[in-house]
PDB file of N, CA and C in Angstrom:
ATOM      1  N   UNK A   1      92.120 103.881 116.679  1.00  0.00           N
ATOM      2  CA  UNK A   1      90.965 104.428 115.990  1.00  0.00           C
ATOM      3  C   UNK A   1      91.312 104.657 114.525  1.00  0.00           C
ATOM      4  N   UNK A   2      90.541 103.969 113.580  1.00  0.00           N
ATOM      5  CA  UNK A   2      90.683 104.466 112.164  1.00  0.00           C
ATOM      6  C   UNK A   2      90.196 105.653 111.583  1.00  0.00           C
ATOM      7  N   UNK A   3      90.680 106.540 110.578  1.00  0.00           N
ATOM      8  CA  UNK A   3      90.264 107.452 110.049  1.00  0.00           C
ATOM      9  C   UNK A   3      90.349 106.973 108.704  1.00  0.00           C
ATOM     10  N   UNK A   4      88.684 107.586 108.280  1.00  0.00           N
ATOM     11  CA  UNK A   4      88.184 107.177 106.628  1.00  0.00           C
ATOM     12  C   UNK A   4      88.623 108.622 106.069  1.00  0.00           C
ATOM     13  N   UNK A   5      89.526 108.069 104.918  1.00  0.00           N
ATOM     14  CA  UNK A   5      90.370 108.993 103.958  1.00  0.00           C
ATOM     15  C   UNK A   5      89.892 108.942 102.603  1.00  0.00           C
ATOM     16  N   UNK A   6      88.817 108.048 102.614  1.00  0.00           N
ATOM     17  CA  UNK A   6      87.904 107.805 101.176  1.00  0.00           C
ATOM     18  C   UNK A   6      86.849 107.083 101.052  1.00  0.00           C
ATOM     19  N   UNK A   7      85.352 107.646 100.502  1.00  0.00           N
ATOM     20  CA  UNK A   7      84.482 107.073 100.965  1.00  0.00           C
ATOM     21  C   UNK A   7      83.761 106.840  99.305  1.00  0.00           C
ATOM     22  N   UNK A   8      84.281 105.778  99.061  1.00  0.00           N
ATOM     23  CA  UNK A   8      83.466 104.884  97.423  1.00  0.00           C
ATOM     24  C   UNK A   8      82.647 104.036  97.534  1.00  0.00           C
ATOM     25  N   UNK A   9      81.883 104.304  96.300  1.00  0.00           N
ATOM     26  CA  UNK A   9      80.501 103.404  95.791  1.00  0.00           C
ATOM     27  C   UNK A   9      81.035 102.453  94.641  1.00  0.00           C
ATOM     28  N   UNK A  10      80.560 101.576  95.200  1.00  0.00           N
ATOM     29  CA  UNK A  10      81.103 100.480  93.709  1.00  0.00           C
ATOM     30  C   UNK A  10      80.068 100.251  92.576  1.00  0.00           C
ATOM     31  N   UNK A  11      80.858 100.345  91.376  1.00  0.00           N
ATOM     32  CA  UNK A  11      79.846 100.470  90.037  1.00  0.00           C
ATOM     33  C   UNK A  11      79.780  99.043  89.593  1.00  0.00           C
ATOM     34  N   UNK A  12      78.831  99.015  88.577  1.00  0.00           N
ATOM     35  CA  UNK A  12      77.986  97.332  88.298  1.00  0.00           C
ATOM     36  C   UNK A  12      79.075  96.965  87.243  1.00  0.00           C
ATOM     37  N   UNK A  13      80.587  97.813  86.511  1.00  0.00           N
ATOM     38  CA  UNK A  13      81.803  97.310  86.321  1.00  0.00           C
ATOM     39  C   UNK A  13      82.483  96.818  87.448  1.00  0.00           C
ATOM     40  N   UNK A  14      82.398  96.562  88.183  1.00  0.00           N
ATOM     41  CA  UNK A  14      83.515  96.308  89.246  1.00  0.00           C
ATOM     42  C   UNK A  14      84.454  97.480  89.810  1.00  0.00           C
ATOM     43  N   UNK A  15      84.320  98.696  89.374  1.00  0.00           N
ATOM     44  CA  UNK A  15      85.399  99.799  89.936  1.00  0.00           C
ATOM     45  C   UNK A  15      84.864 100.104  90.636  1.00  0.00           C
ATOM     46  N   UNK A  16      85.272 100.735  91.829  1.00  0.00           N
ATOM     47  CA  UNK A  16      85.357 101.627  92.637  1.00  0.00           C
ATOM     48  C   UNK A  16      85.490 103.291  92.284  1.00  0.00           C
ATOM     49  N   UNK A  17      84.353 104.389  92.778  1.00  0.00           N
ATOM     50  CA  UNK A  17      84.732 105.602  92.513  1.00  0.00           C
ATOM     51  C   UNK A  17      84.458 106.358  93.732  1.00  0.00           C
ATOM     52  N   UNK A  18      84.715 107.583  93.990  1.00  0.00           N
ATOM     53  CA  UNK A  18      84.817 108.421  94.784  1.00  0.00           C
ATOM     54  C   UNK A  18      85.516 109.035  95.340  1.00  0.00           C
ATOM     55  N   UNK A  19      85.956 109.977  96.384  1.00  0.00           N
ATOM     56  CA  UNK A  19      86.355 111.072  96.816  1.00  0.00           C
ATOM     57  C   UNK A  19      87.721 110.818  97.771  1.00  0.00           C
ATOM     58  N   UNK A  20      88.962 110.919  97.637  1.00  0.00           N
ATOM     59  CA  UNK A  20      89.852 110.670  98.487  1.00  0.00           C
ATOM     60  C   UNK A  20      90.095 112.172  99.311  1.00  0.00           C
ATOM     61  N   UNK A  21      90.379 112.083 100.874  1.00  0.00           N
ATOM     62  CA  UNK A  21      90.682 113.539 101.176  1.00  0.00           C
ATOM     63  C   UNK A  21      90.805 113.527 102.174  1.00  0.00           C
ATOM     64  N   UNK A  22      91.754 113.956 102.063  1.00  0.00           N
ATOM     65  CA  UNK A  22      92.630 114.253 103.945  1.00  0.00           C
ATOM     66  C   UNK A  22      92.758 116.218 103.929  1.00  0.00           C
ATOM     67  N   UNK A  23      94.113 116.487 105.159  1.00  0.00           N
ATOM     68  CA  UNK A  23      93.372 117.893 105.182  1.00  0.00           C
ATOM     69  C   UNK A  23      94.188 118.430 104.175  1.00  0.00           C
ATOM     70  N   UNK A  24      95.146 118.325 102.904  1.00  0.00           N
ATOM     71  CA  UNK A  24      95.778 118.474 101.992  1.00  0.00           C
ATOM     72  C   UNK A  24      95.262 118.113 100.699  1.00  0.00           C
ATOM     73  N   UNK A  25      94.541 116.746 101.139  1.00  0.00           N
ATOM     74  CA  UNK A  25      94.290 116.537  99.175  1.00  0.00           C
ATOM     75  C   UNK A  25      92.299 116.563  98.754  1.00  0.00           C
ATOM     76  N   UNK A  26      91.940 116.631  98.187  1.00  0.00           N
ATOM     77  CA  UNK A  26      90.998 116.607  97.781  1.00  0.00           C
ATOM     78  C   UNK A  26      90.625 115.995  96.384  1.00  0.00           C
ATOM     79  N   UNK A  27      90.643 114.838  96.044  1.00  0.00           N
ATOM     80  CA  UNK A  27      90.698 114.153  94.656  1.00  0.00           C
ATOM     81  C   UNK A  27      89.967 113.328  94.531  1.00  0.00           C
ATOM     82  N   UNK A  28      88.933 113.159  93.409  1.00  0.00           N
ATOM     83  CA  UNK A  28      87.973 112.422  92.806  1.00  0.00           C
ATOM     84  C   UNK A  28      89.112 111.109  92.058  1.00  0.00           C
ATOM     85  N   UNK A  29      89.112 110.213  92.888  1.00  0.00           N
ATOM     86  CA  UNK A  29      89.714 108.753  92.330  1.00  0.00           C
ATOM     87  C   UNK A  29      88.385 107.786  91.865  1.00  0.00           C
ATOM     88  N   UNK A  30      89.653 106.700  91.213  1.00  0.00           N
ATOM     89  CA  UNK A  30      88.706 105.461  90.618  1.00  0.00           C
ATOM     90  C   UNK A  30      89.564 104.176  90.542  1.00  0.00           C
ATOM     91  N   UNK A  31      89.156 103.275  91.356  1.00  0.00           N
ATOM     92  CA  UNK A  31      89.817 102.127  91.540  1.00  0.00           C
ATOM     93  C   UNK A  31      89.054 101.092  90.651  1.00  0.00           C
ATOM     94  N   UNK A  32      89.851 101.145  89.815  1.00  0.00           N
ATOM     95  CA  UNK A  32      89.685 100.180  88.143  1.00  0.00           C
ATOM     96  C   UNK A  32      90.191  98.980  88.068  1.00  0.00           C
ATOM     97  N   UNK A  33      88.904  97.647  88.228  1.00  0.00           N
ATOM     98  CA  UNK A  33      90.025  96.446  88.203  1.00  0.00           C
ATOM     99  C   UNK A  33      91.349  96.285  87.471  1.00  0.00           C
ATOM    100  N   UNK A  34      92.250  95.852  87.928  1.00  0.00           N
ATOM    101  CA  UNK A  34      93.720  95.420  87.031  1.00  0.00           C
ATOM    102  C   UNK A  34      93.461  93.990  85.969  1.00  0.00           C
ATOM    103  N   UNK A  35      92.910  94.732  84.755  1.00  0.00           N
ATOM    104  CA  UNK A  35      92.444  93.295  83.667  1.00  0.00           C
ATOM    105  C   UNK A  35      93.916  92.674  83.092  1.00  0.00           C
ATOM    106  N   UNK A  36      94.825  93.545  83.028  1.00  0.00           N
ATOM    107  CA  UNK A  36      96.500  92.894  82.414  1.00  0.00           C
ATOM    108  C   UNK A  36      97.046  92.153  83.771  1.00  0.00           C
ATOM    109  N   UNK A  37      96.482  92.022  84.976  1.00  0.00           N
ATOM    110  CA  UNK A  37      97.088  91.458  86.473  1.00  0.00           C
ATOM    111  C   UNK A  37      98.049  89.966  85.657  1.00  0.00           C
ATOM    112  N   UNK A  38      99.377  90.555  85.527  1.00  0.00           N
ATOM    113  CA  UNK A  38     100.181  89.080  84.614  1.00  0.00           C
ATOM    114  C   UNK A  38     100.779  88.338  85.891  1.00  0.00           C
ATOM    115  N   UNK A  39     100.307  88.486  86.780  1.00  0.00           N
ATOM    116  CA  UNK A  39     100.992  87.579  88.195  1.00  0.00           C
ATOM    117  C   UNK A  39     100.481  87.437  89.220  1.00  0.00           C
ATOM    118  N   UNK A  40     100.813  87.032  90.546  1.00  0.00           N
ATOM    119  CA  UNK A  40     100.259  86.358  91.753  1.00  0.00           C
ATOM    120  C   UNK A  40      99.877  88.085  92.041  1.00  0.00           C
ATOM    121  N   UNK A  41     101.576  88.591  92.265  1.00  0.00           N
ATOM    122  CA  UNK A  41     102.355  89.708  92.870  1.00  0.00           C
ATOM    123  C   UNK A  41     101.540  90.935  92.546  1.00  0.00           C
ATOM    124  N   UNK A  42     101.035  91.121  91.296  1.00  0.00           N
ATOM    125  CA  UNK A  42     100.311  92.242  90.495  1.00  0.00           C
ATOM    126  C   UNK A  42      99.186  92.783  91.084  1.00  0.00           C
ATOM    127  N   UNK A  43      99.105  93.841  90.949  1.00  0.00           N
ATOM    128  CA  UNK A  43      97.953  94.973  91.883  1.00  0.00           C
ATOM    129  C   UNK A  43      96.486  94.465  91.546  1.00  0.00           C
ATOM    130  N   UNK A  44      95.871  94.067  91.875  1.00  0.00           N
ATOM    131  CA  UNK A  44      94.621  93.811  91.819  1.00  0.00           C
ATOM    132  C   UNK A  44      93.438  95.105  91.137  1.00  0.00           C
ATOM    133  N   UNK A  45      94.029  96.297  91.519  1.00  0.00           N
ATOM    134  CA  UNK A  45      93.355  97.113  90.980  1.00  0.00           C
ATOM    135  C   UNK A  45      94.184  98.329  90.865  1.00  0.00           C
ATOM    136  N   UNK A  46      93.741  99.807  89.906  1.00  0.00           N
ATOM    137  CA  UNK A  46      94.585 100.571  89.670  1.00  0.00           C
ATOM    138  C   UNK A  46      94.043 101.862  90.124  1.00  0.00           C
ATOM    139  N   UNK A  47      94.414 102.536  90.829  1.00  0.00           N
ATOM    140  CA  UNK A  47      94.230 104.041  91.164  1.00  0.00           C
ATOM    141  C   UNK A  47      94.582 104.988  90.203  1.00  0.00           C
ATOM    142  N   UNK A  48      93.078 105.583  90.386  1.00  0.00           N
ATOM    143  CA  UNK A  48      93.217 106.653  89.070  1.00  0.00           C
ATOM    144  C   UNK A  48      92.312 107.782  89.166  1.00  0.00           C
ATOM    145  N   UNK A  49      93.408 108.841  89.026  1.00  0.00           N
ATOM    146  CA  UNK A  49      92.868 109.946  89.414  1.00  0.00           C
ATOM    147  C   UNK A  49      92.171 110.293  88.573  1.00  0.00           C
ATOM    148  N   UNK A  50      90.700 110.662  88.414  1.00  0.00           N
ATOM    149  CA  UNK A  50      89.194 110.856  87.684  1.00  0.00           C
ATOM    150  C   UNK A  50      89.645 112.162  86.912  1.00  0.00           C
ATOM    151  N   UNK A  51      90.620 113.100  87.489  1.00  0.00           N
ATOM    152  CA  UNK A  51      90.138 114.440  86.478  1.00  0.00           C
ATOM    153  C   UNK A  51      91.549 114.579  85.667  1.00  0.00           C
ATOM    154  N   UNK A  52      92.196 113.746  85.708  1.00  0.00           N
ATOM    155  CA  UNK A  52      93.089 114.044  85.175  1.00  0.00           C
ATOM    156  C   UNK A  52      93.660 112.561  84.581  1.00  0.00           C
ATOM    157  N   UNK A  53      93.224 111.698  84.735  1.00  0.00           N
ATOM    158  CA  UNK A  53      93.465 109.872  84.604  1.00  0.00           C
ATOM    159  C   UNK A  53      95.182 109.514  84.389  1.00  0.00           C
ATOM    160  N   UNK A  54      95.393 110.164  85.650  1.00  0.00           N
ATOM    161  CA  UNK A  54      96.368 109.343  85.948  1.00  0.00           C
ATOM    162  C   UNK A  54      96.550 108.180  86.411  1.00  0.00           C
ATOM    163  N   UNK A  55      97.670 107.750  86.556  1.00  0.00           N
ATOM    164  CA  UNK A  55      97.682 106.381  87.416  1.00  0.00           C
ATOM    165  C   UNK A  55      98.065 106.758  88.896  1.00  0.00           C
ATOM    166  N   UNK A  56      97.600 106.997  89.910  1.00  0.00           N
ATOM    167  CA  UNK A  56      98.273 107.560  91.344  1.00  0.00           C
ATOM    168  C   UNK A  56      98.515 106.194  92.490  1.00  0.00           C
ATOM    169  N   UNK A  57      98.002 104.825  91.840  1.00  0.00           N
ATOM    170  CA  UNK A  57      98.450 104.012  93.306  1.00  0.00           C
ATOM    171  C   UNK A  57      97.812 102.736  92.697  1.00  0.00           C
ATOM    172  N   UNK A  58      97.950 101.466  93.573  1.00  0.00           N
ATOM    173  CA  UNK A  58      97.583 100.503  93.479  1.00  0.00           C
ATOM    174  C   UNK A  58      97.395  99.724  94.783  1.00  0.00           C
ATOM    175  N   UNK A  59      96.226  99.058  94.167  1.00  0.00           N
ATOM    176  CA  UNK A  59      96.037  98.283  95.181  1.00  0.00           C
ATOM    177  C   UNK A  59      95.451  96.330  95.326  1.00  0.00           C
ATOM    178  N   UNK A  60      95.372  95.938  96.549  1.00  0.00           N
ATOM    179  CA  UNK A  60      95.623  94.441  96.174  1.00  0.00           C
ATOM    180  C   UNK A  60      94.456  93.962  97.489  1.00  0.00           C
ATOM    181  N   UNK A  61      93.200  92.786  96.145  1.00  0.00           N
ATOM    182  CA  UNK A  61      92.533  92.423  97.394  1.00  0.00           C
ATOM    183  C   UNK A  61      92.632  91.580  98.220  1.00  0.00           C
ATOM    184  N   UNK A  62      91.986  91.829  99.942  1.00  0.00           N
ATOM    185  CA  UNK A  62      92.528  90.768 100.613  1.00  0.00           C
ATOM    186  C   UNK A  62      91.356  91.057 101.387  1.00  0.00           C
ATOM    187  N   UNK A  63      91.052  89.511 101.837  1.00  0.00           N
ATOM    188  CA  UNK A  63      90.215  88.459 102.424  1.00  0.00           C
ATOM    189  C   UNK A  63      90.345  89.057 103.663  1.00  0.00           C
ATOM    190  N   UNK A  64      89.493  89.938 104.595  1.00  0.00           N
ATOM    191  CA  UNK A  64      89.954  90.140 106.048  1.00  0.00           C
ATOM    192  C   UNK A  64      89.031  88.879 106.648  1.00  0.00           C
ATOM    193  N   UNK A  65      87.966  88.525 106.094  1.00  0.00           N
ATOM    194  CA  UNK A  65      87.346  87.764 107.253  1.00  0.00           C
ATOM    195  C   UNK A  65      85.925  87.418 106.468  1.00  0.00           C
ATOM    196  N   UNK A  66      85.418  86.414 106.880  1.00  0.00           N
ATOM    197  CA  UNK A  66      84.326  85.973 105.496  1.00  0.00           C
ATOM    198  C   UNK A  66      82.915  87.080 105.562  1.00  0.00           C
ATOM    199  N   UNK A  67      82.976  88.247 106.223  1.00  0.00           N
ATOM    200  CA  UNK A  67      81.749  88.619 105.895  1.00  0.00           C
ATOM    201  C   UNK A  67      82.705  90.385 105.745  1.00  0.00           C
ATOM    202  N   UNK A  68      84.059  90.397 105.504  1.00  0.00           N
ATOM    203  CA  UNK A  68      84.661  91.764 105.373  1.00  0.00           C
ATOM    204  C   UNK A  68      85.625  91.931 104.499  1.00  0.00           C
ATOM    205  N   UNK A  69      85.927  92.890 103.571  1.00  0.00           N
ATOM    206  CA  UNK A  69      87.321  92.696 102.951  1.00  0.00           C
ATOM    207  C   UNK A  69      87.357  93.450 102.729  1.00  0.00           C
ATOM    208  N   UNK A  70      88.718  94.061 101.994  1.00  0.00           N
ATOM    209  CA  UNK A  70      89.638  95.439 102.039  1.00  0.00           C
ATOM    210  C   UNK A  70      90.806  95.511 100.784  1.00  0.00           C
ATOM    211  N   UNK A  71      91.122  96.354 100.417  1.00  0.00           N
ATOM    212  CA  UNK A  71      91.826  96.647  99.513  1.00  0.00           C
ATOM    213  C   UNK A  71      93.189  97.586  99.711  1.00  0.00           C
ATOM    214  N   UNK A  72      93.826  96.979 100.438  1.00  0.00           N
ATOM    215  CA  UNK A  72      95.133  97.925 101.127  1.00  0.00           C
ATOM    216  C   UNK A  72      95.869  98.892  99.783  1.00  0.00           C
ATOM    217  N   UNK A  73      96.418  99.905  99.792  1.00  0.00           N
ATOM    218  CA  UNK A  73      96.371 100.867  98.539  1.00  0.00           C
ATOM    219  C   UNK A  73      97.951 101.030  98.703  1.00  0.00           C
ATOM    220  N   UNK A  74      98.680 101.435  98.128  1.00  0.00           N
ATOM    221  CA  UNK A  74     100.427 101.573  97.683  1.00  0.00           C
ATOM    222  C   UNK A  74     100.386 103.195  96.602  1.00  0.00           C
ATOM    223  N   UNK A  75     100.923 104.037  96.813  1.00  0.00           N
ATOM    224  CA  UNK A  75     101.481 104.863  95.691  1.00  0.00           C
ATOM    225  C   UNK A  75     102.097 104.309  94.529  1.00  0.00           C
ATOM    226  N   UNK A  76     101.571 104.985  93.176  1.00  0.00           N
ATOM    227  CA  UNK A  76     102.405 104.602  91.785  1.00  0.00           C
ATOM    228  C   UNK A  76     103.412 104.469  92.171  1.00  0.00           C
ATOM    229  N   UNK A  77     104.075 103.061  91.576  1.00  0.00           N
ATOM    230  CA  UNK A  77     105.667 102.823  91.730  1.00  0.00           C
ATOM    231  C   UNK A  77     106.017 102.055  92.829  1.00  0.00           C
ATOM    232  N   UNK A  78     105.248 101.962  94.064  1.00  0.00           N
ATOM    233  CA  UNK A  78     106.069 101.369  94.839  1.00  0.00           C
ATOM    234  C   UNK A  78     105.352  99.567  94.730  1.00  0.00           C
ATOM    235  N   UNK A  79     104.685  99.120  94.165  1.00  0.00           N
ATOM    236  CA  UNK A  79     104.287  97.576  93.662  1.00  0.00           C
ATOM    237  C   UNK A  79     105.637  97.385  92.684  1.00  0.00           C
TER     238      UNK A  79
END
């Protein structure tokens, strides 16, 4: 069974915004296309925390199936 840990609306830029939150965090993120992406390997998009604009994670898109897709997410640093 999956549990939704973040539930975003996508803007007519291409980012992603909304609410990440488990029973510890509570944070207004924004998944911002990656426009410098200099490689295959490179995060597709950048996690960023809205109230404070950090960089908190990245993530990379992938094709689940032609009518579904997903954006698997990594903590800053570990790409």
């Amino acid at each position: 069974m999956a549990t939704t840990i973040a539930t975003l609306t996508e803007k007519t830029d291409g980012s992603l915004e909304g609410i990440f939150a488990t029973i510890k965090v509570n944070a207004p993120i924004a998944l911002i296309p990656n426009a410098q992406k200099a490689s295959e390997g490179a995060p597709d998009y950048r996690i960023i925390h809205r109230r404070t604009g950090f960089e908190i994670g990245a993530g990379w898109y992938l094709q689940l199936a032609a009518h579904r897709r997903g954006i698997p997410l990594g903590e800053a640093g570990s790409a």
